[in-house]
PDB file of N, CA and C in Angstrom:
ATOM      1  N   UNK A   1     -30.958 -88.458 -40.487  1.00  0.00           N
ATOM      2  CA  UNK A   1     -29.685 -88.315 -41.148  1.00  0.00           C
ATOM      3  C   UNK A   1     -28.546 -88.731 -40.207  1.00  0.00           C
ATOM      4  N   UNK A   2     -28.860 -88.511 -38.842  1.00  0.00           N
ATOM      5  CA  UNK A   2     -27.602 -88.672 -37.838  1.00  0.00           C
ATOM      6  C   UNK A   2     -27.789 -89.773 -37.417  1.00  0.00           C
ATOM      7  N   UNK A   3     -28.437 -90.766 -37.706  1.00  0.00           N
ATOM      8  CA  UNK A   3     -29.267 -92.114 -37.487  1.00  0.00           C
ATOM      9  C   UNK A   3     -28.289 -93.229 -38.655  1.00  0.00           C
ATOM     10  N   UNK A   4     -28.793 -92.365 -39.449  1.00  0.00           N
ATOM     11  CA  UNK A   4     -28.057 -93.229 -41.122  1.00  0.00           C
ATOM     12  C   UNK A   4     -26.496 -93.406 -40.613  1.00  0.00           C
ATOM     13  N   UNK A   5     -25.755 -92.101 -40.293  1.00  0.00           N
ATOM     14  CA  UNK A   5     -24.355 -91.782 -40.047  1.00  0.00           C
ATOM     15  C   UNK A   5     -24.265 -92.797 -39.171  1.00  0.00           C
ATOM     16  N   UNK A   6     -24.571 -92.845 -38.487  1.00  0.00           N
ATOM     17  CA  UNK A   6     -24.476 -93.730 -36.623  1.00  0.00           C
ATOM     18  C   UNK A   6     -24.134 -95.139 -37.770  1.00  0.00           C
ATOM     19  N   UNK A   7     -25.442 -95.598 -38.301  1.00  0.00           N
ATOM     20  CA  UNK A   7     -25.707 -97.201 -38.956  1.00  0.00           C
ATOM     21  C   UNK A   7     -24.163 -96.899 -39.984  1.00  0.00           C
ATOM     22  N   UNK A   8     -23.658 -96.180 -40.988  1.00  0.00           N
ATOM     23  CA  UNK A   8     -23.084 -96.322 -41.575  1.00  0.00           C
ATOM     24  C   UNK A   8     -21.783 -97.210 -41.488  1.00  0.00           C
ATOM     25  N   UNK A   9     -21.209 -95.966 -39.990  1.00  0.00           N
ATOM     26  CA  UNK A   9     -20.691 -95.999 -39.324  1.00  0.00           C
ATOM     27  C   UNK A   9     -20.003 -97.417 -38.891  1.00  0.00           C
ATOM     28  N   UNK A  10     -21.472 -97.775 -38.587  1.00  0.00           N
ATOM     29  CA  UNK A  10     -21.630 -99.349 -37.733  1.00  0.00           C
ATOM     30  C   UNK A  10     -21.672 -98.867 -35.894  1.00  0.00           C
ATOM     31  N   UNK A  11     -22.249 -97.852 -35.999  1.00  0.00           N
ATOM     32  CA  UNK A  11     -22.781 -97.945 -34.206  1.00  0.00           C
ATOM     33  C   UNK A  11     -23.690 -97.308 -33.893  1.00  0.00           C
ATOM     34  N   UNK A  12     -24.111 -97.112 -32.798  1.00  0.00           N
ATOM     35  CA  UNK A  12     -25.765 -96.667 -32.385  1.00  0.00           C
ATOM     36  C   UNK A  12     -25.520 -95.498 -32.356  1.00  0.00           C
ATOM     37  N   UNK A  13     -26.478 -94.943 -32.257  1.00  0.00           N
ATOM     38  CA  UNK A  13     -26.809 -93.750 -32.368  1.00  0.00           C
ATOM     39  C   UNK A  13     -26.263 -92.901 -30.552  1.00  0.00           C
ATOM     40  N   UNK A  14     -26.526 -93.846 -29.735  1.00  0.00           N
ATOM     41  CA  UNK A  14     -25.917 -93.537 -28.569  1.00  0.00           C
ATOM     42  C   UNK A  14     -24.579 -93.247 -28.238  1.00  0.00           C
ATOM     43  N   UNK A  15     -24.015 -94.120 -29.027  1.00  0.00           N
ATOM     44  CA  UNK A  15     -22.611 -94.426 -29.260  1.00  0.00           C
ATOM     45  C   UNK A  15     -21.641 -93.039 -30.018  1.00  0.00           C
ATOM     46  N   UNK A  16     -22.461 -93.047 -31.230  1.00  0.00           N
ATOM     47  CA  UNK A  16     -22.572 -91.388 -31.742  1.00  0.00           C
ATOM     48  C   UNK A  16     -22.327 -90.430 -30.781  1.00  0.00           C
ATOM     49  N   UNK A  17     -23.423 -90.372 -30.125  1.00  0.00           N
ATOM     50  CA  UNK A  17     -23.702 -89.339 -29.164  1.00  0.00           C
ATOM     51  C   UNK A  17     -22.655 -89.420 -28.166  1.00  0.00           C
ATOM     52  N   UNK A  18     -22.097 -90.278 -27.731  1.00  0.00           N
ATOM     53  CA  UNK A  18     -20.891 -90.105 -26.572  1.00  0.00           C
ATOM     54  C   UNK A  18     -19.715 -90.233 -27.327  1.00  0.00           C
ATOM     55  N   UNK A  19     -19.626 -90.610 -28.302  1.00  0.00           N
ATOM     56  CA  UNK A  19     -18.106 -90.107 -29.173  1.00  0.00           C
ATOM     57  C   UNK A  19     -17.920 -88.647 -29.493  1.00  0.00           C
ATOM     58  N   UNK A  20     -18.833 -88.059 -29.515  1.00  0.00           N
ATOM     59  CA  UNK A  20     -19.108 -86.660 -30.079  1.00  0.00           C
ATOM     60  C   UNK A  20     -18.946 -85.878 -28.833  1.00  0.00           C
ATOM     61  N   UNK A  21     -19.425 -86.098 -28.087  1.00  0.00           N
ATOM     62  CA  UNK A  21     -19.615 -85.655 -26.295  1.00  0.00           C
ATOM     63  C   UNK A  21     -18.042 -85.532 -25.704  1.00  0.00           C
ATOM     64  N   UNK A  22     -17.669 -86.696 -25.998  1.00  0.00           N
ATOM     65  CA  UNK A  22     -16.164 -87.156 -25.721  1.00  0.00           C
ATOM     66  C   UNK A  22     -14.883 -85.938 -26.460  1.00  0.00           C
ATOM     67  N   UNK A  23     -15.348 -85.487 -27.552  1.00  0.00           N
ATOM     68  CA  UNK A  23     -14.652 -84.908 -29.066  1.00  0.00           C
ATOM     69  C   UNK A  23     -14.734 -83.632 -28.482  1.00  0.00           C
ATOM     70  N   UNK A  24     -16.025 -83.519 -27.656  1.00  0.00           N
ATOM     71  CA  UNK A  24     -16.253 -81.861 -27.491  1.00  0.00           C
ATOM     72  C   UNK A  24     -15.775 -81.821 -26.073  1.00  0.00           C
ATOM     73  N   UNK A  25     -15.336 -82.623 -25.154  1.00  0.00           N
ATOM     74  CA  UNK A  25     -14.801 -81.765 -24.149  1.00  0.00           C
ATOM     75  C   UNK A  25     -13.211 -82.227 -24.323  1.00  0.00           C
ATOM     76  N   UNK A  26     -12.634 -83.298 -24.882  1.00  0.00           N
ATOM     77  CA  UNK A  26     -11.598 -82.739 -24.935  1.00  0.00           C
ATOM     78  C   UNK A  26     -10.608 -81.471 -25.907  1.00  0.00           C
ATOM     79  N   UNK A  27     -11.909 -81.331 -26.928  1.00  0.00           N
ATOM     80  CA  UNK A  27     -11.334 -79.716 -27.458  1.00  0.00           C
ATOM     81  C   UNK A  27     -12.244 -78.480 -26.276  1.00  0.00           C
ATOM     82  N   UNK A  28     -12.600 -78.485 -25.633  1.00  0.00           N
ATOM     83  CA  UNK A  28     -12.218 -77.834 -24.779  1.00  0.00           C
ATOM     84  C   UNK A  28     -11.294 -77.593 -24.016  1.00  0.00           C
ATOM     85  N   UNK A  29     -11.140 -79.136 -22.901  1.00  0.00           N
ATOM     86  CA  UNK A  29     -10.167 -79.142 -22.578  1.00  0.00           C
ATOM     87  C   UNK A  29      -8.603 -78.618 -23.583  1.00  0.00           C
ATOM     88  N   UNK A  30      -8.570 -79.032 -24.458  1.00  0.00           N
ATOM     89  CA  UNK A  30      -7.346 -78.063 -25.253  1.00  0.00           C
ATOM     90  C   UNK A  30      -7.487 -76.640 -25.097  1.00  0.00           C
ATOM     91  N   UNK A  31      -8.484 -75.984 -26.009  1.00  0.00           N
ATOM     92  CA  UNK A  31      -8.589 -74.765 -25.720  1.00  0.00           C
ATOM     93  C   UNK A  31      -8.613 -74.183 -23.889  1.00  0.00           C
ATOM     94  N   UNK A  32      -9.244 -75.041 -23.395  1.00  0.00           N
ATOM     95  CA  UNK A  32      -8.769 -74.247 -21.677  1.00  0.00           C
ATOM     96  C   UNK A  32      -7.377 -74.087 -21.760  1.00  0.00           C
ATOM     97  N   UNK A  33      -6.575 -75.048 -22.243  1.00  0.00           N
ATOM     98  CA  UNK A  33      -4.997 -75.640 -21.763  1.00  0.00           C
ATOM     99  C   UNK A  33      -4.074 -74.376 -22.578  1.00  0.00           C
ATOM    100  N   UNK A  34      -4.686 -74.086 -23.861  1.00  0.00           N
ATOM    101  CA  UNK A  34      -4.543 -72.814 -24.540  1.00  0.00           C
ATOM    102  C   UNK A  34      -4.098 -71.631 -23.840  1.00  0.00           C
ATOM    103  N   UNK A  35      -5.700 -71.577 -23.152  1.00  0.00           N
ATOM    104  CA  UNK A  35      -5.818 -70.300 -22.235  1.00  0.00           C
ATOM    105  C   UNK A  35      -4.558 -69.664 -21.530  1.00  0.00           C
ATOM    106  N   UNK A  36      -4.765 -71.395 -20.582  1.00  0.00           N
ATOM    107  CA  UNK A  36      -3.888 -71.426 -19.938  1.00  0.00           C
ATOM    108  C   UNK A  36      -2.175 -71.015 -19.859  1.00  0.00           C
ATOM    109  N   UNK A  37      -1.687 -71.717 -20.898  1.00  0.00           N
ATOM    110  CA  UNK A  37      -0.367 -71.646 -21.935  1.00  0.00           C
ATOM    111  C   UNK A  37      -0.139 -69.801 -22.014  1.00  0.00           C
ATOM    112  N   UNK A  38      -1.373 -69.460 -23.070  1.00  0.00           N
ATOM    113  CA  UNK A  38      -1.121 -68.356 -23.504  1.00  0.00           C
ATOM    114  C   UNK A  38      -0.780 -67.604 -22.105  1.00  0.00           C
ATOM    115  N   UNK A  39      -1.790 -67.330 -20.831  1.00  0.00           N
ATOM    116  CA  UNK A  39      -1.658 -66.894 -19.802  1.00  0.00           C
ATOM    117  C   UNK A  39      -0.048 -66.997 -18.839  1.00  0.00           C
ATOM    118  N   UNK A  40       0.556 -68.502 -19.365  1.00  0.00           N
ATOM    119  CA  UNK A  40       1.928 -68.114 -18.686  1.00  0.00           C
ATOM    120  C   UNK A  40       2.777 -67.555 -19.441  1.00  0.00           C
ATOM    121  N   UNK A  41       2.394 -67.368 -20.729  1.00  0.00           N
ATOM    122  CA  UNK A  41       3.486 -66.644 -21.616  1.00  0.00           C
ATOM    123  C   UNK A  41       3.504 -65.131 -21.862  1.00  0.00           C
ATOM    124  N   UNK A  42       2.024 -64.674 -21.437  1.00  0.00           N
ATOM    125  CA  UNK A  42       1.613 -63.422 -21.321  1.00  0.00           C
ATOM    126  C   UNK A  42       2.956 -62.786 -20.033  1.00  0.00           C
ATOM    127  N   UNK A  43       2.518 -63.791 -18.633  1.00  0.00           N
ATOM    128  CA  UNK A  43       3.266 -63.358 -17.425  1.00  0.00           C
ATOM    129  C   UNK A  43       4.909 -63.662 -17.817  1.00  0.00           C
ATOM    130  N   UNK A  44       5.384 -64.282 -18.552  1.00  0.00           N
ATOM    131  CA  UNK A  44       6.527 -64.730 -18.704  1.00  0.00           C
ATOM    132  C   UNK A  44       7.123 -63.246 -19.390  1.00  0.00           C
ATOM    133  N   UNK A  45       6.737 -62.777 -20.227  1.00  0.00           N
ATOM    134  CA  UNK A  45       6.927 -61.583 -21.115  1.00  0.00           C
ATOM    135  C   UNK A  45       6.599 -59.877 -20.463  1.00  0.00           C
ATOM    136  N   UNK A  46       5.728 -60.454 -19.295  1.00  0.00           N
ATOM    137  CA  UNK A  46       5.474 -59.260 -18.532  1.00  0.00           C
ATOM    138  C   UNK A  46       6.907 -59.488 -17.471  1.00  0.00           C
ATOM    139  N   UNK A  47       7.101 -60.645 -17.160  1.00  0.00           N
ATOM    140  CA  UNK A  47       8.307 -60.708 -16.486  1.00  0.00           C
ATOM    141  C   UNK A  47      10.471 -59.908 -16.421  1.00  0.00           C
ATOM    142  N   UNK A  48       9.565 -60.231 -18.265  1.00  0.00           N
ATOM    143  CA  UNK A  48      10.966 -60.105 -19.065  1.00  0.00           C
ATOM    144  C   UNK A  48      10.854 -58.774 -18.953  1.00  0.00           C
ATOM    145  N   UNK A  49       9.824 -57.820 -19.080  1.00  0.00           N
ATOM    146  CA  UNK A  49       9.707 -56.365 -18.819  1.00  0.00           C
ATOM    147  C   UNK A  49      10.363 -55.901 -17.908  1.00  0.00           C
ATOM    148  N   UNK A  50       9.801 -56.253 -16.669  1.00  0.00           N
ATOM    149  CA  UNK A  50      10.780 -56.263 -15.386  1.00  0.00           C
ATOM    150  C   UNK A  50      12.063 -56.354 -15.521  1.00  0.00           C
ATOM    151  N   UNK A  51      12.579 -57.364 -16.117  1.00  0.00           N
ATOM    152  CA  UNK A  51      14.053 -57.449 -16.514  1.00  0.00           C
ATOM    153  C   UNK A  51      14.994 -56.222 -16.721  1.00  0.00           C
ATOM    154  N   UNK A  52      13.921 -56.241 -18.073  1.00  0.00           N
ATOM    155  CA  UNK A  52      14.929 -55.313 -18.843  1.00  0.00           C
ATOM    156  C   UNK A  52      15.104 -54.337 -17.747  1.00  0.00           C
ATOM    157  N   UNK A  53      14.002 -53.422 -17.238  1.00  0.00           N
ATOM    158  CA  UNK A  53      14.297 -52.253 -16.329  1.00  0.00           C
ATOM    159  C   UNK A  53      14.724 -52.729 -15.439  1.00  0.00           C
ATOM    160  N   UNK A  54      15.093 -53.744 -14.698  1.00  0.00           N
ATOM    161  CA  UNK A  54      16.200 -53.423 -13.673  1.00  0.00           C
ATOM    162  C   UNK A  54      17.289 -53.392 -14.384  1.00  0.00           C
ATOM    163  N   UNK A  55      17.763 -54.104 -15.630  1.00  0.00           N
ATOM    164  CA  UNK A  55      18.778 -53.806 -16.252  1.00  0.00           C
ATOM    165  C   UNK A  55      18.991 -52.674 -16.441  1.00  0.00           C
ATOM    166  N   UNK A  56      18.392 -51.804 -16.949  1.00  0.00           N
ATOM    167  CA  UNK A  56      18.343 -50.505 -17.033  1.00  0.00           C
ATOM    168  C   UNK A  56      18.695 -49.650 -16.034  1.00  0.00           C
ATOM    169  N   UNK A  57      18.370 -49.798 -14.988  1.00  0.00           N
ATOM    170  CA  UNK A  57      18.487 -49.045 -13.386  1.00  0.00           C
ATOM    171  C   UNK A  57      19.771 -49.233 -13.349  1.00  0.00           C
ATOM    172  N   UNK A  58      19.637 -50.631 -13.290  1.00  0.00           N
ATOM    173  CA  UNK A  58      20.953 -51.420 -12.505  1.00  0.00           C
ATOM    174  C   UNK A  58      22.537 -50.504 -13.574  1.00  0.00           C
ATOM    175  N   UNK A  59      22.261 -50.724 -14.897  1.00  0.00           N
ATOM    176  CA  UNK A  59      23.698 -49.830 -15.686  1.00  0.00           C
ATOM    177  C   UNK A  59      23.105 -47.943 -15.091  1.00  0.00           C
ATOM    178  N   UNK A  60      21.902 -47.851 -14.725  1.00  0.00           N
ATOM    179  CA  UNK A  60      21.918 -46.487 -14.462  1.00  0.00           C
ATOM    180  C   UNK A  60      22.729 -46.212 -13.489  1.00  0.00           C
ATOM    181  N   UNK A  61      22.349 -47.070 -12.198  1.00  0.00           N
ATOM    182  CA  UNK A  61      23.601 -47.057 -10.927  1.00  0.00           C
ATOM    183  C   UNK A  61      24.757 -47.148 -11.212  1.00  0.00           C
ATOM    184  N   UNK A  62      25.468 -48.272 -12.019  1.00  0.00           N
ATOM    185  CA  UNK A  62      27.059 -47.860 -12.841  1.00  0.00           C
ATOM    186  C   UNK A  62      27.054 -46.571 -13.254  1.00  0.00           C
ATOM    187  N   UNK A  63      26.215 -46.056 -14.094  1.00  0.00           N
ATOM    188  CA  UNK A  63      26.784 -45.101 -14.268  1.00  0.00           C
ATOM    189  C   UNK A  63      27.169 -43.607 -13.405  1.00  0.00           C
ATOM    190  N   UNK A  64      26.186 -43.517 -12.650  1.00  0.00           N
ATOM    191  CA  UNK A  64      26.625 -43.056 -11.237  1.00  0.00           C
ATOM    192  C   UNK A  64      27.648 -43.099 -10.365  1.00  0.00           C
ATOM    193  N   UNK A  65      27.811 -44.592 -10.063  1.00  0.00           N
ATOM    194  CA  UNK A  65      29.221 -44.767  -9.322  1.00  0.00           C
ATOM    195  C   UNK A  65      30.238 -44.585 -10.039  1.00  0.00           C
ATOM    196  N   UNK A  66      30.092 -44.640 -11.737  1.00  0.00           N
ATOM    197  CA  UNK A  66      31.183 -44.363 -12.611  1.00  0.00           C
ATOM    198  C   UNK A  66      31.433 -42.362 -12.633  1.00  0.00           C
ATOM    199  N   UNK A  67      30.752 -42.155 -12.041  1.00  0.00           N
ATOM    200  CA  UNK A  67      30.783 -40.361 -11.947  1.00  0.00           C
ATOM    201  C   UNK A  67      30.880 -40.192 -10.909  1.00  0.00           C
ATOM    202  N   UNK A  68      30.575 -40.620  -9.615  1.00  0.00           N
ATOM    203  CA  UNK A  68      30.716 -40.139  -7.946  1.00  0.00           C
ATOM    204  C   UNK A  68      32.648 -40.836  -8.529  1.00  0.00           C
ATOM    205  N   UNK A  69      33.032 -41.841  -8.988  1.00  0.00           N
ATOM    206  CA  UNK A  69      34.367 -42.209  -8.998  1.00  0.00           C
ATOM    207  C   UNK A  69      35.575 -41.000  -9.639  1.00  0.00           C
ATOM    208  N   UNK A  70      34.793 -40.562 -10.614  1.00  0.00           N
ATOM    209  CA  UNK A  70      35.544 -39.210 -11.300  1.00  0.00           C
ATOM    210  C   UNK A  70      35.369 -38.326 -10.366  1.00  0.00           C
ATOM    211  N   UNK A  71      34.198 -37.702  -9.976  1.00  0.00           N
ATOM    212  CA  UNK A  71      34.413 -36.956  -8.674  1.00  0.00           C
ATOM    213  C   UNK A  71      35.313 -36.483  -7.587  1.00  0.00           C
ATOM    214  N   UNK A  72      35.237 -37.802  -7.108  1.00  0.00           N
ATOM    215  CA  UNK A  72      36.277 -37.840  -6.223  1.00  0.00           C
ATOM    216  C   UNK A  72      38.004 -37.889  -6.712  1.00  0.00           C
ATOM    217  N   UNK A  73      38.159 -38.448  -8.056  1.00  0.00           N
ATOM    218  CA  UNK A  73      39.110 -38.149  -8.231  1.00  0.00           C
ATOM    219  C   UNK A  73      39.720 -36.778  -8.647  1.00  0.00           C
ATOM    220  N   UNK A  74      38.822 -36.028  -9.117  1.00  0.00           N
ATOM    221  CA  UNK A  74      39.189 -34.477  -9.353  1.00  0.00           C
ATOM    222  C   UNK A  74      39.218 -33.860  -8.229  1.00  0.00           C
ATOM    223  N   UNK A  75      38.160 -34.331  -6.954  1.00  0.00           N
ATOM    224  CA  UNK A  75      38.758 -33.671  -5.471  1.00  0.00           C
ATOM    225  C   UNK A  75      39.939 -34.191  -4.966  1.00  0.00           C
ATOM    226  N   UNK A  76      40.272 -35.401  -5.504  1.00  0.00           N
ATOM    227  CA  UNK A  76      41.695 -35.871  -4.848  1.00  0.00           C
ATOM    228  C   UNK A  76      43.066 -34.680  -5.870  1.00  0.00           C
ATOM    229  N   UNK A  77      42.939 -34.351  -7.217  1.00  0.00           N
ATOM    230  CA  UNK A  77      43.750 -33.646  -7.893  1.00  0.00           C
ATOM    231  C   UNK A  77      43.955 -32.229  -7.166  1.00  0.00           C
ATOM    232  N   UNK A  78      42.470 -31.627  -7.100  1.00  0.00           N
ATOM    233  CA  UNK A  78      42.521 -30.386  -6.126  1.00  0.00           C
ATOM    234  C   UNK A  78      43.166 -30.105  -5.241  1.00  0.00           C
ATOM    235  N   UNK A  79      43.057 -31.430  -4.309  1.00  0.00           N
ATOM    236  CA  UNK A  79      43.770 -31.196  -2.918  1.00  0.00           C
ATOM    237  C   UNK A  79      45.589 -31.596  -3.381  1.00  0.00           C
ATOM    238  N   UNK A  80      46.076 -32.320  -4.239  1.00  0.00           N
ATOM    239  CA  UNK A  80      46.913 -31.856  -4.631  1.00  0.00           C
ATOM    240  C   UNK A  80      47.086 -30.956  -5.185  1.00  0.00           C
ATOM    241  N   UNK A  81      47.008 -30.152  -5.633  1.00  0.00           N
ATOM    242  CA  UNK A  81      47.480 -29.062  -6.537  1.00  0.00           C
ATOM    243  C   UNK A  81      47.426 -28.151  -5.491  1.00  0.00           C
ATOM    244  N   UNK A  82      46.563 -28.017  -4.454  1.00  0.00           N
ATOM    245  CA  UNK A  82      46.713 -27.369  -3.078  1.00  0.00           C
ATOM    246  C   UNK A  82      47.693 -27.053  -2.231  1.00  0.00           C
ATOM    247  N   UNK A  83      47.556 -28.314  -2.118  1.00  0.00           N
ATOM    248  CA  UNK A  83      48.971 -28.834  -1.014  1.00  0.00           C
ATOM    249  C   UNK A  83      50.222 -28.147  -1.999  1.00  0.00           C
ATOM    250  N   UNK A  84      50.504 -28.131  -2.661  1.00  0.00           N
ATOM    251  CA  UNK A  84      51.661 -27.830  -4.198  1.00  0.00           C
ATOM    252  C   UNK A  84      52.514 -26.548  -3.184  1.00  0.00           C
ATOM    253  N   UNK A  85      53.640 -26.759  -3.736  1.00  0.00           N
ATOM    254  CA  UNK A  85      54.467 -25.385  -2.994  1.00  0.00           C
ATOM    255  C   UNK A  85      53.723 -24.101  -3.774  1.00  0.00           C
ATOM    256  N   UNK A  86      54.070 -23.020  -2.870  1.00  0.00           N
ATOM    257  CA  UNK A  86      53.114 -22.155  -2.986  1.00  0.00           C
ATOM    258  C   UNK A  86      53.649 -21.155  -4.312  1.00  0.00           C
ATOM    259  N   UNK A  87      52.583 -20.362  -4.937  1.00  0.00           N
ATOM    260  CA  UNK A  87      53.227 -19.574  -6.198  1.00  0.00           C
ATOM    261  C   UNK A  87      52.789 -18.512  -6.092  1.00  0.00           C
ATOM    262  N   UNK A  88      54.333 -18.141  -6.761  1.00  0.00           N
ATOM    263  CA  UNK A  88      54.284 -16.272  -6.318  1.00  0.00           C
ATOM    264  C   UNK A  88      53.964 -15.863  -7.789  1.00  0.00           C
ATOM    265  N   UNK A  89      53.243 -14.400  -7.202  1.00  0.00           N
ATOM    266  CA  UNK A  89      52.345 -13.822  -8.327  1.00  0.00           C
ATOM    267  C   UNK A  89      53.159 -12.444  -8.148  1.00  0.00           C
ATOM    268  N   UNK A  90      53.780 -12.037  -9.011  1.00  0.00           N
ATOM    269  CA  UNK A  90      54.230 -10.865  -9.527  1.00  0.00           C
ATOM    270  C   UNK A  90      53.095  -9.742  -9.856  1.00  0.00           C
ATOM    271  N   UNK A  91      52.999  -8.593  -9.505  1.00  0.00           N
ATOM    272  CA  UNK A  91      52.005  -7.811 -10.483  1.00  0.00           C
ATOM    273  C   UNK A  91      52.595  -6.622 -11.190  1.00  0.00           C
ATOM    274  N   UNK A  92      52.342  -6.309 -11.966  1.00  0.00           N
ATOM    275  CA  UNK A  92      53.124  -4.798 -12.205  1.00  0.00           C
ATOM    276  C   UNK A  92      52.913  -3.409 -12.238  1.00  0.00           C
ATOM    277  N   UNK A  93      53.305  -2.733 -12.008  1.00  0.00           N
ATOM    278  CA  UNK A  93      52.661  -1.300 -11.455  1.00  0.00           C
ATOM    279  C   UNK A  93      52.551  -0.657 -12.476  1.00  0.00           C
TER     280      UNK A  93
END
């Protein structure tokens, strides 16, 4: 039957045989290249993971320095209101 195909064709049966040979490793070769592909897009997306959490950290640290900044400004109010001329307290008997 694969004889007939070959003649149909118009080529040998050898000929067959290394066209077919030929067919099957470069769909391999694709599917390796697949692999491959898929494999940098896997790491590309594991990458983007990374991202995000330093993004994440990174506004976590803003928000920190955005509170050590209030901080210090309510110790800067304190020490004014400190310094302030002094107030007399009446009591009553």
């Amino acid at each position: 039957m694969i004889a007939a195909l070959a003649g149909a064709l118009g080529i040998t049966l050898t000929e067959l045989t290394e066209q077919l040979a030929g067919d099957l490793r470069r769909q391999r070769g694709t599917a390796t290249e697949l692999r491959v592909q898929q494999g940098i897009v896997t790491e590309l997306r594991r990458q983007r993971g990374f991202v995000g959490e330093l993004r994440r950290q990174r506004g976590f640290g803003t928000d920190l320095r955005g509170q050590q900044g209030t901080a210090t400004d309510m110790r800067r109010q304190q020490g004014t209101s400190r310094r302030a001329d002094p107030v007399m307290l009446s009591l009553a008997a």
